[in-house]
N, C-alpha and C. Protein backbone atom coordinates (compact mmCIF):
# COMPACT_ATOMS: atom_id res chain seq x y z
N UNK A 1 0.34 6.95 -16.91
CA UNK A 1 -0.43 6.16 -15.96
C UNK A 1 -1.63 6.97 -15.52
N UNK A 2 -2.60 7.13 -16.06
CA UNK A 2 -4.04 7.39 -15.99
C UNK A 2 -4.63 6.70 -15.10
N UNK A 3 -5.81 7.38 -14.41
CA UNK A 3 -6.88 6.44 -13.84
C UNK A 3 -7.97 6.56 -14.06
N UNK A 4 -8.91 5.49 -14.43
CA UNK A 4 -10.49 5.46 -14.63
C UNK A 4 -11.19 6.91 -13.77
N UNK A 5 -10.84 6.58 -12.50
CA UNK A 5 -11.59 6.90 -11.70
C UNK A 5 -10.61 8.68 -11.35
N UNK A 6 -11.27 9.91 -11.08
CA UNK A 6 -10.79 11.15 -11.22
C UNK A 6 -10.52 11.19 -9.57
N UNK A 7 -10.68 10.20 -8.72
CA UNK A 7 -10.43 10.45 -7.83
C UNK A 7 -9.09 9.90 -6.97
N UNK A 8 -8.32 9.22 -7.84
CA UNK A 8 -7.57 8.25 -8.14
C UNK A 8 -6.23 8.77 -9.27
N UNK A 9 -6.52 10.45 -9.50
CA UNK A 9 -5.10 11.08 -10.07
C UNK A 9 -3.68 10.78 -9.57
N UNK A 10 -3.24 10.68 -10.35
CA UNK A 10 -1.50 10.87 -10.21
C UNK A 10 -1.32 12.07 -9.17
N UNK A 11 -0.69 12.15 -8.55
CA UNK A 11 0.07 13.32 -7.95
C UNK A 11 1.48 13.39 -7.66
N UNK A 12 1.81 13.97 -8.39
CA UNK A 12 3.55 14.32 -8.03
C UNK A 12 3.82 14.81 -6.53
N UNK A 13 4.98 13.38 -6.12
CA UNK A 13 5.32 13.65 -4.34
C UNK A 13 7.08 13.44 -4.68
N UNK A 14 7.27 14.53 -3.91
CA UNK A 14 9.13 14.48 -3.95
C UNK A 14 9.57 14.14 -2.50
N UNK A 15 10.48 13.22 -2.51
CA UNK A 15 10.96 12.54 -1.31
C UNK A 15 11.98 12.18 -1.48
N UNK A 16 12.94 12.15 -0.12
CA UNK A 16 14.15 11.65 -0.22
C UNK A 16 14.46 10.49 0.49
N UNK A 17 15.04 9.64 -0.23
CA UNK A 17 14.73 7.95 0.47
C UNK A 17 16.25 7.46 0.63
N UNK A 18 17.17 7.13 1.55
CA UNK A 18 18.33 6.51 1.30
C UNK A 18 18.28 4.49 1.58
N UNK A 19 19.19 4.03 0.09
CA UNK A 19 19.10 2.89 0.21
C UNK A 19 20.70 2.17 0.05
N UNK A 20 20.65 1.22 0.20
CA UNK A 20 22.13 0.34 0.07
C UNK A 20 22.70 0.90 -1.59
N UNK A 21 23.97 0.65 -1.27
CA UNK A 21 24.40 0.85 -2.98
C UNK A 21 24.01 -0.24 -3.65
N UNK A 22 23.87 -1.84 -3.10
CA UNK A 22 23.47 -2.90 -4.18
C UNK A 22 21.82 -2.70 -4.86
N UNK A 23 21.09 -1.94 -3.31
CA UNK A 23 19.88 -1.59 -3.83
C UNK A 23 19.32 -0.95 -4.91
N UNK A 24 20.06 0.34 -4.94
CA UNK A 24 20.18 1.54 -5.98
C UNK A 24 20.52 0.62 -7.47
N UNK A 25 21.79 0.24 -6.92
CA UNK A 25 22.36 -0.94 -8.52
C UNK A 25 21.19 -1.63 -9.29
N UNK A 26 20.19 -2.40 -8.33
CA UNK A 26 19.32 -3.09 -8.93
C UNK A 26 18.11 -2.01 -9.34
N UNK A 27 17.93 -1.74 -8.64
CA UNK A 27 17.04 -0.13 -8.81
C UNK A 27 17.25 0.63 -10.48
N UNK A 28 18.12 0.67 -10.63
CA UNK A 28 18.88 0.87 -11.63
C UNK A 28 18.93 0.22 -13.17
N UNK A 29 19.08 -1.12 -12.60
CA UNK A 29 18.89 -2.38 -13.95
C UNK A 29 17.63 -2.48 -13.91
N UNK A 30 16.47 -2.42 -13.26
CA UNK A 30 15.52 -2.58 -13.33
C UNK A 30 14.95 -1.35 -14.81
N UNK A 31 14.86 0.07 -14.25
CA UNK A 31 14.91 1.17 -14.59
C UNK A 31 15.40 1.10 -15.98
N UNK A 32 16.36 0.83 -16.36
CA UNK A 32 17.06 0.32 -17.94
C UNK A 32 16.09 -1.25 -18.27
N UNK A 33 16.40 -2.29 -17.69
CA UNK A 33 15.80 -2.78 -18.73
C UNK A 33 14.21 -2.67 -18.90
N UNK A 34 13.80 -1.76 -18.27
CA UNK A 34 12.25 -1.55 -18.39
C UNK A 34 12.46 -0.51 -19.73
N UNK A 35 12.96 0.45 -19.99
CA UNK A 35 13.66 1.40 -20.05
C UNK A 35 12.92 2.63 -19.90
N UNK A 36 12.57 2.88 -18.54
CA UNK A 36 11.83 4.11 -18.08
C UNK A 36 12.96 4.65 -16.58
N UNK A 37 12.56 5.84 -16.25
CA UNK A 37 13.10 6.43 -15.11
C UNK A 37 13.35 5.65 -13.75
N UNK A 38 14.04 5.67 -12.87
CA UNK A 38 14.38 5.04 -11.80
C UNK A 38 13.33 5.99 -11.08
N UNK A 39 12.41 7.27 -10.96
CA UNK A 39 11.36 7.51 -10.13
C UNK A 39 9.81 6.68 -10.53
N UNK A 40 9.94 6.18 -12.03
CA UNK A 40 8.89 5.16 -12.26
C UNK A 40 9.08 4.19 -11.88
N UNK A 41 10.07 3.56 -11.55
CA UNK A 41 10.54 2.13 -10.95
C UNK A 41 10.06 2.49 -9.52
N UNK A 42 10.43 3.60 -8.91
CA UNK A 42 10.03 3.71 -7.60
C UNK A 42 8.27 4.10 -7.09
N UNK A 43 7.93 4.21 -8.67
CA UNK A 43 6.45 4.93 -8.26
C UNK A 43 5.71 3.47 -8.20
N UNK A 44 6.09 2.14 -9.24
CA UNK A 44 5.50 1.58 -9.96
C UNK A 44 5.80 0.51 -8.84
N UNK A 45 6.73 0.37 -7.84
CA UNK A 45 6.91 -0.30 -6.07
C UNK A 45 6.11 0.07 -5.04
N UNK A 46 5.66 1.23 -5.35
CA UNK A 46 5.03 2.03 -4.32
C UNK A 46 3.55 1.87 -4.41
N UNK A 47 3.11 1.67 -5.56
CA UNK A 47 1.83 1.57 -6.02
C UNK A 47 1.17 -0.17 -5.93
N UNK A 48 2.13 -0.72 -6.72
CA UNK A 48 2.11 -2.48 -6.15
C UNK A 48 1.89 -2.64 -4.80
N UNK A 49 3.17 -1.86 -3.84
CA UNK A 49 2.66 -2.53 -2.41
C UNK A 49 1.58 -2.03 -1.63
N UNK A 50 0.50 -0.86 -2.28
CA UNK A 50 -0.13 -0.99 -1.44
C UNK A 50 -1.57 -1.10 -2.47
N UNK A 51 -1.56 -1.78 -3.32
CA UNK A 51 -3.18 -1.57 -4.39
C UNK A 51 -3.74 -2.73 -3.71
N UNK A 52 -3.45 -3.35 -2.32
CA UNK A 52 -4.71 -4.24 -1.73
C UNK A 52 -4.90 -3.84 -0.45
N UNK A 53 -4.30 -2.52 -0.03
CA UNK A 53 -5.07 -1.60 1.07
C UNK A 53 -6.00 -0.81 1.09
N UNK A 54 -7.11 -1.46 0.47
CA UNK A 54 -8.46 -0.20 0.11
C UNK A 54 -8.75 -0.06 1.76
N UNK A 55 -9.28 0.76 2.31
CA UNK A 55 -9.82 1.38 3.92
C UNK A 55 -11.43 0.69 4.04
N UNK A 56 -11.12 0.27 4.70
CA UNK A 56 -13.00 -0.89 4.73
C UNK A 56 -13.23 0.19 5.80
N UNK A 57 -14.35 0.48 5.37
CA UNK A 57 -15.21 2.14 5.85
C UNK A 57 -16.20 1.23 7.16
N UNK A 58 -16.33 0.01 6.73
CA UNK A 58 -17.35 -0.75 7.96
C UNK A 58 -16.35 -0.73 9.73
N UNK A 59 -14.66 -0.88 8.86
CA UNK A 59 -13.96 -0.50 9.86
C UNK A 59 -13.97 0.74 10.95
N UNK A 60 -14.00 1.16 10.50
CA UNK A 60 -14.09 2.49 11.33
C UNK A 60 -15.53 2.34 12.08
N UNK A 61 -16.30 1.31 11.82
CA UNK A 61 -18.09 1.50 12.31
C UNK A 61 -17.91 0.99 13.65
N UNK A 62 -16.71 -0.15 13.78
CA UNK A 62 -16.84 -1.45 14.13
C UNK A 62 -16.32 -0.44 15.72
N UNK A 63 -17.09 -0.92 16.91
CA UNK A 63 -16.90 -0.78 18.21
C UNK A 63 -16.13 -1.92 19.15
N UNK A 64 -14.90 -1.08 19.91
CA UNK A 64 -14.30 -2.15 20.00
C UNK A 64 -14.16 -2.09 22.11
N UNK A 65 -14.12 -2.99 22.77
CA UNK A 65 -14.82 -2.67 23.80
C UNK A 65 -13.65 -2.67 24.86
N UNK A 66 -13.64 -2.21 26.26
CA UNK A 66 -12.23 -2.37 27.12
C UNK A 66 -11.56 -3.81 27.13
N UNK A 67 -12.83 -4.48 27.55
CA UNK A 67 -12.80 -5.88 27.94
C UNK A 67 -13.67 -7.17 27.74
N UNK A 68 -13.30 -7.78 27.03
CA UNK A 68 -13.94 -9.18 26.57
C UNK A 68 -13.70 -10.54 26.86
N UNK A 69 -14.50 -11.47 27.26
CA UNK A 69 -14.00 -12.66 27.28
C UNK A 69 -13.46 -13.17 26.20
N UNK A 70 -12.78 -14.73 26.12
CA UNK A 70 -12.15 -15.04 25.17
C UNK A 70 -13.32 -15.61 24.38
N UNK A 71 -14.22 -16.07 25.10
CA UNK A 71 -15.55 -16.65 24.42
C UNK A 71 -16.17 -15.48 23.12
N UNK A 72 -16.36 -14.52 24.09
CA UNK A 72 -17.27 -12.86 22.98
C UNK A 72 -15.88 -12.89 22.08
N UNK A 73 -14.60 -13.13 22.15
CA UNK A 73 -13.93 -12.66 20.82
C UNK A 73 -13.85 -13.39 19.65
N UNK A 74 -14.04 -14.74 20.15
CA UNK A 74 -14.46 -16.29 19.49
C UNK A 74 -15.67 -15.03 18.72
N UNK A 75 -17.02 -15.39 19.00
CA UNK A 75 -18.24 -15.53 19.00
C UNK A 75 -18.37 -14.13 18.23
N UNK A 76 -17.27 -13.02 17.81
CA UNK A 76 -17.05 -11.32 17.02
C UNK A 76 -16.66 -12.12 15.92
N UNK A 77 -15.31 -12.69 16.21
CA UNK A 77 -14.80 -12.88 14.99
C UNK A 77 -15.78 -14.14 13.96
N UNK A 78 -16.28 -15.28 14.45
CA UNK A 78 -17.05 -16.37 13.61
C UNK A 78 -18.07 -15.06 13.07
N UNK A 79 -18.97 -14.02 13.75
CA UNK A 79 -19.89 -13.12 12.63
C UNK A 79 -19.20 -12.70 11.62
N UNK A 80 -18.10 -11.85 11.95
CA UNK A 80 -17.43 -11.54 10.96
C UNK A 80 -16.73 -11.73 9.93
N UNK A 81 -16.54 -13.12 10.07
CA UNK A 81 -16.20 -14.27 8.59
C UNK A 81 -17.16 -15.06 8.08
């Protein structure tokens, strides 16, 4: 599992995760009938759930204030869509 982009390497992370035994079981059949490792099954979950969290950098721009009417939060959010 390569990536285009060099900024976007693989990195090997070791962790210890406890799950149900039916979990592991399926974890397991998955792992066989793919027929790769049960840490690729776990890399290849891990990577799915988050490849539509890119960090919107405008986020961090965005100023957010003590107190607003309900009108100004109306009138933030319609710019912003």
């Amino acid at each position: 599992m390569k990536s285009i982009n060099p900024k976007n390497e693989y990195i090997p992370l070791s962790v210890n995760i406890s799950v149900r035994r039916d979990t592991l079981r399926l974890l397991l059949e998955i792992a066989d009938d793919m027929g790769v490792s049960i840490n690729e099954v776990l890399s290849f979950l891990a990577e799915d759930s988050v490849i539509d969290f890119e960090l919107d950098e405008e986020l961090f721009l965005t100023k957010i204030p003590n107190k607003c009417s309900l009108e100004d939060l109306k009138e933030a959010l319609r710019k912003n869509s």
